[in-house]
Protein backbone atom coordinates (compact mmCIF):
# COMPACT_ATOMS: atom_id res chain seq x y z
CA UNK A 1 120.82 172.67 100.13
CA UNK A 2 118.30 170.18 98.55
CA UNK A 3 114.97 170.70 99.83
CA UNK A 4 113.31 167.39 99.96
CA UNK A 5 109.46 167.48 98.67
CA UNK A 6 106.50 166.71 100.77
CA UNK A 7 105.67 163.20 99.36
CA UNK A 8 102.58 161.00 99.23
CA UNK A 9 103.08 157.02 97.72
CA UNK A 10 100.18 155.14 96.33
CA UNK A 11 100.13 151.44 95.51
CA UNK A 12 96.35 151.22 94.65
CA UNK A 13 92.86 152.05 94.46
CA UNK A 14 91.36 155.73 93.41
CA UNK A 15 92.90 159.13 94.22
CA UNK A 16 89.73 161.51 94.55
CA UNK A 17 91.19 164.55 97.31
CA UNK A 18 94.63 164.55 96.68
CA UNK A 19 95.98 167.19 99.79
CA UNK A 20 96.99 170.59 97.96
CA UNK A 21 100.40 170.50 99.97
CA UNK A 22 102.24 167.28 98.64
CA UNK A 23 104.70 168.46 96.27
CA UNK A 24 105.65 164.80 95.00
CA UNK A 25 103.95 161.64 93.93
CA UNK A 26 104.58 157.89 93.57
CA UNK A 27 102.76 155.53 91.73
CA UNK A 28 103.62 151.68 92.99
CA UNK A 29 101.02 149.55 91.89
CA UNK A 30 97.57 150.06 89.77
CA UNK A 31 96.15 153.64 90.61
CA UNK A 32 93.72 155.90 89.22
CA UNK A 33 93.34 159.85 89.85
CA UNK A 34 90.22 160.99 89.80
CA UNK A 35 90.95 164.58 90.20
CA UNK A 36 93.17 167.52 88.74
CA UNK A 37 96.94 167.09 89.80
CA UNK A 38 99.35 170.33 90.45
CA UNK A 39 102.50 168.51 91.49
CA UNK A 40 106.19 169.47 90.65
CA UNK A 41 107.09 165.40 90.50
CA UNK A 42 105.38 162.21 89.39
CA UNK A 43 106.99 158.82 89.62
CA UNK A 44 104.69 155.77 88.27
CA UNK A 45 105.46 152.56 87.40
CA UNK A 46 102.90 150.14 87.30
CA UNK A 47 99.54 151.07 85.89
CA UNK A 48 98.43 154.83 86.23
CA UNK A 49 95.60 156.42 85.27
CA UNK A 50 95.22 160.31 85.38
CA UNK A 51 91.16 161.05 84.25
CA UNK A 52 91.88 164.79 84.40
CA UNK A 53 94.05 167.75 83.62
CA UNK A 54 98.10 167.36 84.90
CA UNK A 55 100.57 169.76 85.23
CA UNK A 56 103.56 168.92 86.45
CA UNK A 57 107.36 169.87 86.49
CA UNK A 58 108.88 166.68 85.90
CA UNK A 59 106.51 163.11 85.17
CA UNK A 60 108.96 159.78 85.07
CA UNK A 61 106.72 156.57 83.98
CA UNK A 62 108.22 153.08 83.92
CA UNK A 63 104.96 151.63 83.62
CA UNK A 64 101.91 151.63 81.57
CA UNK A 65 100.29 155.05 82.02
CA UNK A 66 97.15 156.96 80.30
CA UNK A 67 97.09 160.66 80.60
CA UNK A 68 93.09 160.53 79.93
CA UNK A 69 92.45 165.31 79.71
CA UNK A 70 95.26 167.73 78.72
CA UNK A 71 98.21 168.16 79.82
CA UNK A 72 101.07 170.39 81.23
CA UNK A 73 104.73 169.29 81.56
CA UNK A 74 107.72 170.77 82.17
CA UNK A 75 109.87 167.38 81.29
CA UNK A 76 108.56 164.05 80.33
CA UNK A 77 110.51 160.87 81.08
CA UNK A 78 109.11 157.35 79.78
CA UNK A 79 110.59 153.92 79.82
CA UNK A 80 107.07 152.18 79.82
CA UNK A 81 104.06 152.19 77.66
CA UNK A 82 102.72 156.05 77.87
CA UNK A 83 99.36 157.26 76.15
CA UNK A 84 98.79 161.11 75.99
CA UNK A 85 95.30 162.92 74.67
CA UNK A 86 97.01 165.87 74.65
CA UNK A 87 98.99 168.82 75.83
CA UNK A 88 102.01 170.93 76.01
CA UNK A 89 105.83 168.92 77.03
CA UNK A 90 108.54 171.34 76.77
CA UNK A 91 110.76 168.25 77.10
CA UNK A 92 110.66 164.34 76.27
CA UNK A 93 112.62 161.50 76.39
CA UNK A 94 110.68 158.20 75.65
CA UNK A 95 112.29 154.85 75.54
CA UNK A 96 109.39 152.65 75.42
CA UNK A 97 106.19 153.61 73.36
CA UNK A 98 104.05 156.83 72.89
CA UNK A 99 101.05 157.39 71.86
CA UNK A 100 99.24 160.83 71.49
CA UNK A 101 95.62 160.59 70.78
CA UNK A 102 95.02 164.31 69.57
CA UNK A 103 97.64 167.00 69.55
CA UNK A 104 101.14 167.22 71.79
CA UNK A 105 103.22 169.78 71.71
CA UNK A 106 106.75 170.29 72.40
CA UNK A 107 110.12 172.05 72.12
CA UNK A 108 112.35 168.90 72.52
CA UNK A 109 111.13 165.40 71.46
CA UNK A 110 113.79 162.48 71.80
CA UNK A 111 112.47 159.15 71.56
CA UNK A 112 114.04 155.56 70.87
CA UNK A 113 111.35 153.42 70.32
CA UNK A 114 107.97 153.77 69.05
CA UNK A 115 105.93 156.32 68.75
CA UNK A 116 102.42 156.50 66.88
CA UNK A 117 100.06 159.73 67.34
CA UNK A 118 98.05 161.81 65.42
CA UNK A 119 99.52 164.79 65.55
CA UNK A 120 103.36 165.99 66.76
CA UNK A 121 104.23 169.94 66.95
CA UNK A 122 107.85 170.62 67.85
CA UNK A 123 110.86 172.44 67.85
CA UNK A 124 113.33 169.90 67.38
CA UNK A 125 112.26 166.43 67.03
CA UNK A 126 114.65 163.16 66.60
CA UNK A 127 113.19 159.20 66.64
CA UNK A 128 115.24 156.65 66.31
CA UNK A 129 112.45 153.09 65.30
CA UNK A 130 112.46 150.04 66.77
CA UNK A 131 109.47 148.90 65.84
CA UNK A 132 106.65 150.45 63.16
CA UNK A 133 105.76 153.48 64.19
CA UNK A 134 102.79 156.22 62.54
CA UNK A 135 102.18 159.77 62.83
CA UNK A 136 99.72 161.62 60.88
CA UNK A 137 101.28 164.77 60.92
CA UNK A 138 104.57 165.70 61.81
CA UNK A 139 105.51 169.51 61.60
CA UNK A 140 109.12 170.69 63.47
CA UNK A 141 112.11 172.86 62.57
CA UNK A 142 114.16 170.14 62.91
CA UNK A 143 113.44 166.25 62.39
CA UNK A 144 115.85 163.35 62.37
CA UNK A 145 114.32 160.03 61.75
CA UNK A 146 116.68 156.81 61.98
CA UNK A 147 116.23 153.36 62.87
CA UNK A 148 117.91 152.42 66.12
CA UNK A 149 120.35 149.78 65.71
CA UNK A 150 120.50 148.30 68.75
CA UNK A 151 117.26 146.28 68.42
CA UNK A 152 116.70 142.93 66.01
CA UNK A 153 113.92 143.36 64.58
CA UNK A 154 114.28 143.10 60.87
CA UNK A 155 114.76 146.07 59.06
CA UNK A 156 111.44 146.26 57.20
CA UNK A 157 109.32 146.76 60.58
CA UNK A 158 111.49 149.42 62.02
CA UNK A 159 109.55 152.09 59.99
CA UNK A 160 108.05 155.15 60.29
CA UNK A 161 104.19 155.73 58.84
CA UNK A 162 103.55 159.28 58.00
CA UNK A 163 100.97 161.28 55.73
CA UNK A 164 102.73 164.39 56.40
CA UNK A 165 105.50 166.01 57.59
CA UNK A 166 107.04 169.40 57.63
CA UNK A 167 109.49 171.54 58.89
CA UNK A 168 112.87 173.79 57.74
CA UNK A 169 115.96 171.10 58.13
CA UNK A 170 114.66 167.40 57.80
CA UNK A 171 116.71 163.69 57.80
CA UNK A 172 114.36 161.01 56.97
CA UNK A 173 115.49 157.47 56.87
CA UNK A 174 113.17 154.17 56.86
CA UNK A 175 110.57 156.90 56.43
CA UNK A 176 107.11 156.20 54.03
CA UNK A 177 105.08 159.56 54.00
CA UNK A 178 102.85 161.13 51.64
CA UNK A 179 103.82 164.49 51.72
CA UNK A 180 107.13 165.96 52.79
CA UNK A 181 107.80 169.68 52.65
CA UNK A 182 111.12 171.75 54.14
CA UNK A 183 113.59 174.01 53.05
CA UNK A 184 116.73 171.34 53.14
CA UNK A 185 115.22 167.71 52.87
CA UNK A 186 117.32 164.61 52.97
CA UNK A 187 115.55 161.11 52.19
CA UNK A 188 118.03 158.89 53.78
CA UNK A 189 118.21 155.01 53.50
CA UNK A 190 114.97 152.82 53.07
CA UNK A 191 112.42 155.25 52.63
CA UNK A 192 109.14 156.09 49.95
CA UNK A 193 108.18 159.64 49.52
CA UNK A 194 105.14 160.15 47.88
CA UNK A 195 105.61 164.30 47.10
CA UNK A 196 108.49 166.21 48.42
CA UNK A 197 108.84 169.93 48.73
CA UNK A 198 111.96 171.97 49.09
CA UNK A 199 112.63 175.53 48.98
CA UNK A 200 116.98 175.09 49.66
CA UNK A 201 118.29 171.80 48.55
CA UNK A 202 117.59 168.03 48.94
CA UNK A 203 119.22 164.53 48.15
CA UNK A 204 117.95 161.40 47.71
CA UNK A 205 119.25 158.02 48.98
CA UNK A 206 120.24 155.67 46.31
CA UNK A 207 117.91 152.88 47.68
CA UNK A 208 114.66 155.41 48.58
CA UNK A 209 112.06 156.49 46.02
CA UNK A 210 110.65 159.77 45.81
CA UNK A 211 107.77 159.70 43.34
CA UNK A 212 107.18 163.99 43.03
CA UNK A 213 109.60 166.44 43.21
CA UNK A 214 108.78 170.37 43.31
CA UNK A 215 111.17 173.41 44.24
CA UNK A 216 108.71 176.28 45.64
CA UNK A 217 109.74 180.12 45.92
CA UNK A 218 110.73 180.84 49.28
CA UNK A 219 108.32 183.39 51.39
């Protein structure tokens, strides 16, 4: 049977001695933690601000929220306008806009939207653009980059901004990157690769331009 989770809500002001037993809390208005938070659930939507370290099993934000120190989370749900310094998400799915300032890592990374950081580390890692995004460097077994064709923008600002990127299998579409390095590397639709690296195989997308092509000896 569903336990339900001691539970504090917040509409405003400043969140300095947070009681050690609430389990669960909600963010409904413009609030600002001034302390470390332990939680198992967050819920904002409005305008959060966490000034130190998080962890926390789940974190849902529908609102604008800054995640100011490092932080820990088991999985990440935004629909808002989220900004991360940086930390360790073993799972996100962001359907607004992301920013990391530093260094985020992660095991799952789903995101339809925008997303613009410094630098992303993960396992598998899939965007689909609305809107220009940038990310200094990329590195993930897996990446999928596509533009999501839902939204109207025009096609030219639903891009992707990268200097590098790296991983085993990649799929880059509407993709502009200096350097791109995998074993099996596709350059999809839309995209300008300044040097690619492949150990397996790659192809090349009839409207895409890859300036620098080199095969290196696998490891």
């Amino acid at each position: 049977m569903f336990q339900k989770l001691r539970t504090l809500t917040q509409t405003n002001g400043t969140v300095k001695h947070l009681d050690a037993d609430y389990e669960q809390l909600n963010i409904r208005g413009a609030v600002s933690l001034q302390q470390e938070v332990h939680l198992i659930k967050v819920s904002t939507h409005g305008h959060s601000s966490f000034y130190y370290p998080v962890t926390a099993q789940i974190f849902n934000s529908t609102g604008s929220c800054k995640l100011k120190d490092y932080c820990q989370i088991g999985e990440l749900t935004n629909a808002g306008n989220i900004k991360i310094r940086n930390g360790f998400i073993k799972k996100i799915n962001s359907s607004g806009k992301l920013m990391v300032e530093e260094k985020l890592q992660s095991e799952q990374f789903d995101a339809i939207g925008i997303v613009k950081a410094e630098e992303i580390v993960a396992n598998h890692f899939h965007l689909k653009l609305s809107g220009e995004s940038g990310i200094d460097r990329l590195r993930a077994e897996n990446v999928v980059i596509e533009k999501d064709r839902i939204t109207l923008l025009p096609l030219f600002k639903k891009i992707l901004r990268c200097h590098t990127i790296s991983g085993k299998h990649l799929q880059l579409s509407n993709t502009n990157a200096e350097f791109v390095e995998g074993e099996v590397v596709h350059v999809g639709e839309n995209s300008v690769i300044g040097t690619l690296y492949y150990t397996d195989d790659y192809s090349i997308a009839s409207n895409s331009k890859v300036h620098h092509i080199i095969r290196r000896e696998k490891e």
